[in-house]
N, C-alpha and C. Protein backbone atom coordinates (compact mmCIF):
# COMPACT_ATOMS: atom_id res chain seq x y z
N UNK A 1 50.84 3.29 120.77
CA UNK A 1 51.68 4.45 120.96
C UNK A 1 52.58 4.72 119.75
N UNK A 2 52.98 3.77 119.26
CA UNK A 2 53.87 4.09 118.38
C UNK A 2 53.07 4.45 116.77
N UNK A 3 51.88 3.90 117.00
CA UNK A 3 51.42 4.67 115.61
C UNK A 3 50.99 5.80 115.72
N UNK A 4 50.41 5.87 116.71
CA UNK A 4 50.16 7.75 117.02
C UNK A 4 51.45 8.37 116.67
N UNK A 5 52.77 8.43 116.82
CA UNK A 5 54.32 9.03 116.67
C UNK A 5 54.46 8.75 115.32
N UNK A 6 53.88 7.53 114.44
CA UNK A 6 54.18 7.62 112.94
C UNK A 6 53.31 8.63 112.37
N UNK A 7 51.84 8.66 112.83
CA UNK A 7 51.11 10.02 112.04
C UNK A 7 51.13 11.14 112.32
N UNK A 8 52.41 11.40 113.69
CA UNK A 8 52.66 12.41 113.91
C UNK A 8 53.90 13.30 113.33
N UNK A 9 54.74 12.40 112.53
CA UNK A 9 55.88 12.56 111.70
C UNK A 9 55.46 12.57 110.51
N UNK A 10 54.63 12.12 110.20
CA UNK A 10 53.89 11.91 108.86
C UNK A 10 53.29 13.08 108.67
N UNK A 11 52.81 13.73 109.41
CA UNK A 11 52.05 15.32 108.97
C UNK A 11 53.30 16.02 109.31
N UNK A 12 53.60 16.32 110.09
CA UNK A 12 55.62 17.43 110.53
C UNK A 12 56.08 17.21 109.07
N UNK A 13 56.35 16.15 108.76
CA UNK A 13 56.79 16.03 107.51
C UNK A 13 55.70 16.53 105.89
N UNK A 14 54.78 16.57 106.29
CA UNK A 14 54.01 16.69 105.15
C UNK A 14 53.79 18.27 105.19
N UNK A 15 53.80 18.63 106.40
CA UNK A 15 53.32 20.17 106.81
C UNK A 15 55.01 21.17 106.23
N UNK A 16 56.06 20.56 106.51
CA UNK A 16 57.54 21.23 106.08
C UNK A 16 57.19 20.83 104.53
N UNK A 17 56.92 20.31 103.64
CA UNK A 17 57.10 19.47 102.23
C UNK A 17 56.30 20.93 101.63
N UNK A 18 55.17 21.05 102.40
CA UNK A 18 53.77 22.13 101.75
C UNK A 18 54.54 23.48 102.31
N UNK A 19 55.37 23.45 103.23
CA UNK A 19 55.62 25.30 102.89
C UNK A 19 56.76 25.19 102.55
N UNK A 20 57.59 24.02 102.48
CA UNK A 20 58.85 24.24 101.23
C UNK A 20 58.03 24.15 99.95
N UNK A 21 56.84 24.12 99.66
CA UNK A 21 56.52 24.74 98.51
C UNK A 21 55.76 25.60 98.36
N UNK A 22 55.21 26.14 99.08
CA UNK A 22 54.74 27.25 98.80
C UNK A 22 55.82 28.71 98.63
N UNK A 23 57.20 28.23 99.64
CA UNK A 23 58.35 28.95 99.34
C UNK A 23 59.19 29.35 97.59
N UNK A 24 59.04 27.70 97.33
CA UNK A 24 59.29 27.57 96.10
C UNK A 24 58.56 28.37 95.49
N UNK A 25 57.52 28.32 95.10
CA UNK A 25 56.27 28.97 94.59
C UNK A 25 56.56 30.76 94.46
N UNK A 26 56.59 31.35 95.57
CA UNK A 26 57.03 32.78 95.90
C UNK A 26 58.02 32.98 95.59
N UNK A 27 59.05 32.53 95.84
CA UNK A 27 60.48 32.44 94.70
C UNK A 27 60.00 32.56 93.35
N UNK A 28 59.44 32.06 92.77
CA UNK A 28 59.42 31.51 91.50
C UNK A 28 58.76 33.08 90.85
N UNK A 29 57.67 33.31 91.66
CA UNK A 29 57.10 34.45 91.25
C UNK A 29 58.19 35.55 91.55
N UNK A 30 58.54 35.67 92.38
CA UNK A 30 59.35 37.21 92.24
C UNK A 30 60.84 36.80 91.96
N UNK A 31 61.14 35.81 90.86
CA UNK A 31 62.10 36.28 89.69
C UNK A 31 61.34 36.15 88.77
N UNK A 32 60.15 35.83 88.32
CA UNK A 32 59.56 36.27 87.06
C UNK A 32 58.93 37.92 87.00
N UNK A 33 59.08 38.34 88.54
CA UNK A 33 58.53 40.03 88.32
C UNK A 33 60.05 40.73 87.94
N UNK A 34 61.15 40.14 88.42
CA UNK A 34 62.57 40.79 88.04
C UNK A 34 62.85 40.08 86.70
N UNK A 35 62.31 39.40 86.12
CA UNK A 35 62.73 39.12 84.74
C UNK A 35 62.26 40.20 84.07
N UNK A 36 60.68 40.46 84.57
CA UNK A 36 59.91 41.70 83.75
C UNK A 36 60.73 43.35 83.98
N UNK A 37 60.84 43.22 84.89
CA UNK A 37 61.67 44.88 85.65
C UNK A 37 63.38 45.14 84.61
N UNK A 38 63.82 43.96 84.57
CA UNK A 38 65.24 44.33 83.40
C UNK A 38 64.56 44.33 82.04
N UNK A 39 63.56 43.53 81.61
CA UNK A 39 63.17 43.54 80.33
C UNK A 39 63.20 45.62 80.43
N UNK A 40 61.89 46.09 81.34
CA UNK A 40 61.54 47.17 81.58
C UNK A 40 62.71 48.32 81.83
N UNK A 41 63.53 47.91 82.41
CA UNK A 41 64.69 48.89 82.39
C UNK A 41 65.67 49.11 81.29
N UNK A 42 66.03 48.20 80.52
CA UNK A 42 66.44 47.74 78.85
C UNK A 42 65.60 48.72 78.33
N UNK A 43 64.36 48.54 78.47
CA UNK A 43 63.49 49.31 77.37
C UNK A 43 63.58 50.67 77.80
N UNK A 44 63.35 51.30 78.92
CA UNK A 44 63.52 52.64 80.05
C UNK A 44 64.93 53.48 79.47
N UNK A 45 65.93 52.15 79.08
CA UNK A 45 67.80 53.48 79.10
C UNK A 45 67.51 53.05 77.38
N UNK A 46 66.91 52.26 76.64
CA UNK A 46 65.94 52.28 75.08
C UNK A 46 65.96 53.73 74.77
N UNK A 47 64.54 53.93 75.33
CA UNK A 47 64.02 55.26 75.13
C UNK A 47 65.01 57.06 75.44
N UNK A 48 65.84 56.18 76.85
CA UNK A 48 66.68 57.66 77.03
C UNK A 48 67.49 57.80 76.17
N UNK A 49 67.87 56.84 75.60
CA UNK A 49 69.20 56.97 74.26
C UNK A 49 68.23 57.59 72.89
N UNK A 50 67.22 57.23 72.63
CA UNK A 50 66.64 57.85 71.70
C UNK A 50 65.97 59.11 72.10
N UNK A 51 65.73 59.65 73.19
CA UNK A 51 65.20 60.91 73.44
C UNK A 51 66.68 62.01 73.52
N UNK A 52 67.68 61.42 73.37
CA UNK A 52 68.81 61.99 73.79
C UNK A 52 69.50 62.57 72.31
N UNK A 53 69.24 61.68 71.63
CA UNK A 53 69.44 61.64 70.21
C UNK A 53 68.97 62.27 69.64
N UNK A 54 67.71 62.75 69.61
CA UNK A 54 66.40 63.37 68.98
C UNK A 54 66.56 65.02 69.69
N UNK A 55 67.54 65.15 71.18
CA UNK A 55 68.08 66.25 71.30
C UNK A 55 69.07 66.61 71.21
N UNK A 56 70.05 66.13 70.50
CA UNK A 56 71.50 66.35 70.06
C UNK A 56 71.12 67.10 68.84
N UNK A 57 70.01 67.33 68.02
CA UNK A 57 70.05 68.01 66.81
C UNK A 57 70.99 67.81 65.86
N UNK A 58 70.90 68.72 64.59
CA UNK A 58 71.51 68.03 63.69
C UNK A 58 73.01 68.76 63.58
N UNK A 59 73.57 69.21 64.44
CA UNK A 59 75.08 69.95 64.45
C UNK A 59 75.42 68.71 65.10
N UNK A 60 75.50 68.14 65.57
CA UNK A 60 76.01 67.71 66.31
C UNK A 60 75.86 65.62 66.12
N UNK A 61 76.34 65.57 64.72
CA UNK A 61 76.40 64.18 64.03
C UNK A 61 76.79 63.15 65.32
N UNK A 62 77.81 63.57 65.74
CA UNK A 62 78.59 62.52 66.61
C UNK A 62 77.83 62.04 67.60
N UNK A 63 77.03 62.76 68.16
CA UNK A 63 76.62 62.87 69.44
C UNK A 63 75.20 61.92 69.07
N UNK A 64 74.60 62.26 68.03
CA UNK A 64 73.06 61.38 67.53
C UNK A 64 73.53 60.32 66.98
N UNK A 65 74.85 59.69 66.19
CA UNK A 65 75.36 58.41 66.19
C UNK A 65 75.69 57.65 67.15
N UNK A 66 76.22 58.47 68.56
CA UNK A 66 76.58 57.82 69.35
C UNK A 66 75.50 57.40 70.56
N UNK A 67 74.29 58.27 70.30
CA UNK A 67 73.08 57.91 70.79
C UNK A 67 72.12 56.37 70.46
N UNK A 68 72.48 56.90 69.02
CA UNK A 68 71.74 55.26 68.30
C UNK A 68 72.02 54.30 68.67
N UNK A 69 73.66 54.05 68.50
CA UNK A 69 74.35 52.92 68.92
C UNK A 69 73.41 52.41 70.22
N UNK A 70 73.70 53.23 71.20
CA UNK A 70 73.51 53.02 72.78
C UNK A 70 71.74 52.37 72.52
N UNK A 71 71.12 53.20 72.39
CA UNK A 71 69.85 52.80 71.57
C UNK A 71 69.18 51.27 70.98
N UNK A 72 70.30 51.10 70.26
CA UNK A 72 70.70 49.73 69.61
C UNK A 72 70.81 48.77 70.23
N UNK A 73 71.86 48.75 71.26
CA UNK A 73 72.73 48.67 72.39
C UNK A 73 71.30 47.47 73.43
N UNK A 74 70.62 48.63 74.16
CA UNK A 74 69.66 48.84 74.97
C UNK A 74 68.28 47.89 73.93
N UNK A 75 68.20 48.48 73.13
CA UNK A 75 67.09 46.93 72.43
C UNK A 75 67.51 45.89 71.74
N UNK A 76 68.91 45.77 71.74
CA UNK A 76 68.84 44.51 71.65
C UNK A 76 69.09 43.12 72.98
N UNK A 77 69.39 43.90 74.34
CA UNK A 77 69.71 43.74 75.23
C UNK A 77 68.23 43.49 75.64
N UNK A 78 67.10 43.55 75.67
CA UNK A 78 65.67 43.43 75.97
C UNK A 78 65.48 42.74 74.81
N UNK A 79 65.74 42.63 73.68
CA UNK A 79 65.35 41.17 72.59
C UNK A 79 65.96 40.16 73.16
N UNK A 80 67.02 40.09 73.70
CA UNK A 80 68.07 38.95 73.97
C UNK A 80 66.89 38.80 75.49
N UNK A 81 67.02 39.46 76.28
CA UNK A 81 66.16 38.89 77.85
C UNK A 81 65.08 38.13 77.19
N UNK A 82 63.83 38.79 76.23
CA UNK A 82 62.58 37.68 76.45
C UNK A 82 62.84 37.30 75.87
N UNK A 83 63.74 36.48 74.81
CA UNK A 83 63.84 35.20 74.53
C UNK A 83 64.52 34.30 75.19
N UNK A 84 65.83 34.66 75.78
CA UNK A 84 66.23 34.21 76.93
C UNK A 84 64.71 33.41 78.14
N UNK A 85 64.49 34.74 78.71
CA UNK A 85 63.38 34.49 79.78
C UNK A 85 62.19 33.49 79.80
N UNK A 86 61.89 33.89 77.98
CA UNK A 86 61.28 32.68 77.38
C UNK A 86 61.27 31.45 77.55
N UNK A 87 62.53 31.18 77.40
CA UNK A 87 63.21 29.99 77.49
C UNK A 87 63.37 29.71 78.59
N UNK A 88 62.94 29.80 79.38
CA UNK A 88 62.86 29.74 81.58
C UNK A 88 61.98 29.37 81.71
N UNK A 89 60.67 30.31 81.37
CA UNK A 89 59.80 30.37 81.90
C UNK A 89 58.81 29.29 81.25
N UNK A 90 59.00 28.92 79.88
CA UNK A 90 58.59 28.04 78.62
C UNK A 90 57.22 28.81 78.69
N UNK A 91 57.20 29.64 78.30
CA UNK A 91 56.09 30.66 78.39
C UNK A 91 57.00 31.83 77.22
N UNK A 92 55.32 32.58 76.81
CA UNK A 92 55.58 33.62 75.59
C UNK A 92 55.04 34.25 76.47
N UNK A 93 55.73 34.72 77.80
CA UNK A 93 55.31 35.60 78.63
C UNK A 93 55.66 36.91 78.53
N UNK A 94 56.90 37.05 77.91
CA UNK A 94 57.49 38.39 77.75
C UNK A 94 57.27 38.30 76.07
N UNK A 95 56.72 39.68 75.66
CA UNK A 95 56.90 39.70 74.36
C UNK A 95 56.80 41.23 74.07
């Protein structure tokens, strides 16, 4: 009797071990899809600062300097994530 109750704790226990990892696992994956989504949004307000810039025309100096910056701003903020992320993931996953 009592070894039947040890291999019955022995799998309860082995069966919680396998979907605390498979939990782990799914975790793991969806912050590497939100690592990709800020890289992607960095690059997304990137582009609006330079499309913004490129419509400020040329009267209007202040407004296309102050675009760049932001511009600037926004890629270097997505250089800094995948190397950062890099460094997480130990992967050249983001590039």
């Amino acid at each position: 009797m009592i070894q039947r109750s040890q291999n019955t704790v022995y799998r309860v226990n082995w069966l919680r071990a396998r979907a605390r990892a498979k939990r782990w696992h799914e975790e793991k994956d969806i912050v590497v899809k939100e690592m990709e989504w800020v890289i992607r949004t960095f690059r997304y307000m990137e582009r609006g600062w330079r499309r913004r810039g490129e419509e400020s025309g040329d009267n209007k100096p202040g407004h296309k300097a102050y675009a760049a910056k932001e511009e600037d701003r926004w890629n270097g903020w997505a250089e800094i994530a995948k190397v950062e992320f890099n460094k997480v993931t130990g992967e050249k996953k983001f590039v």
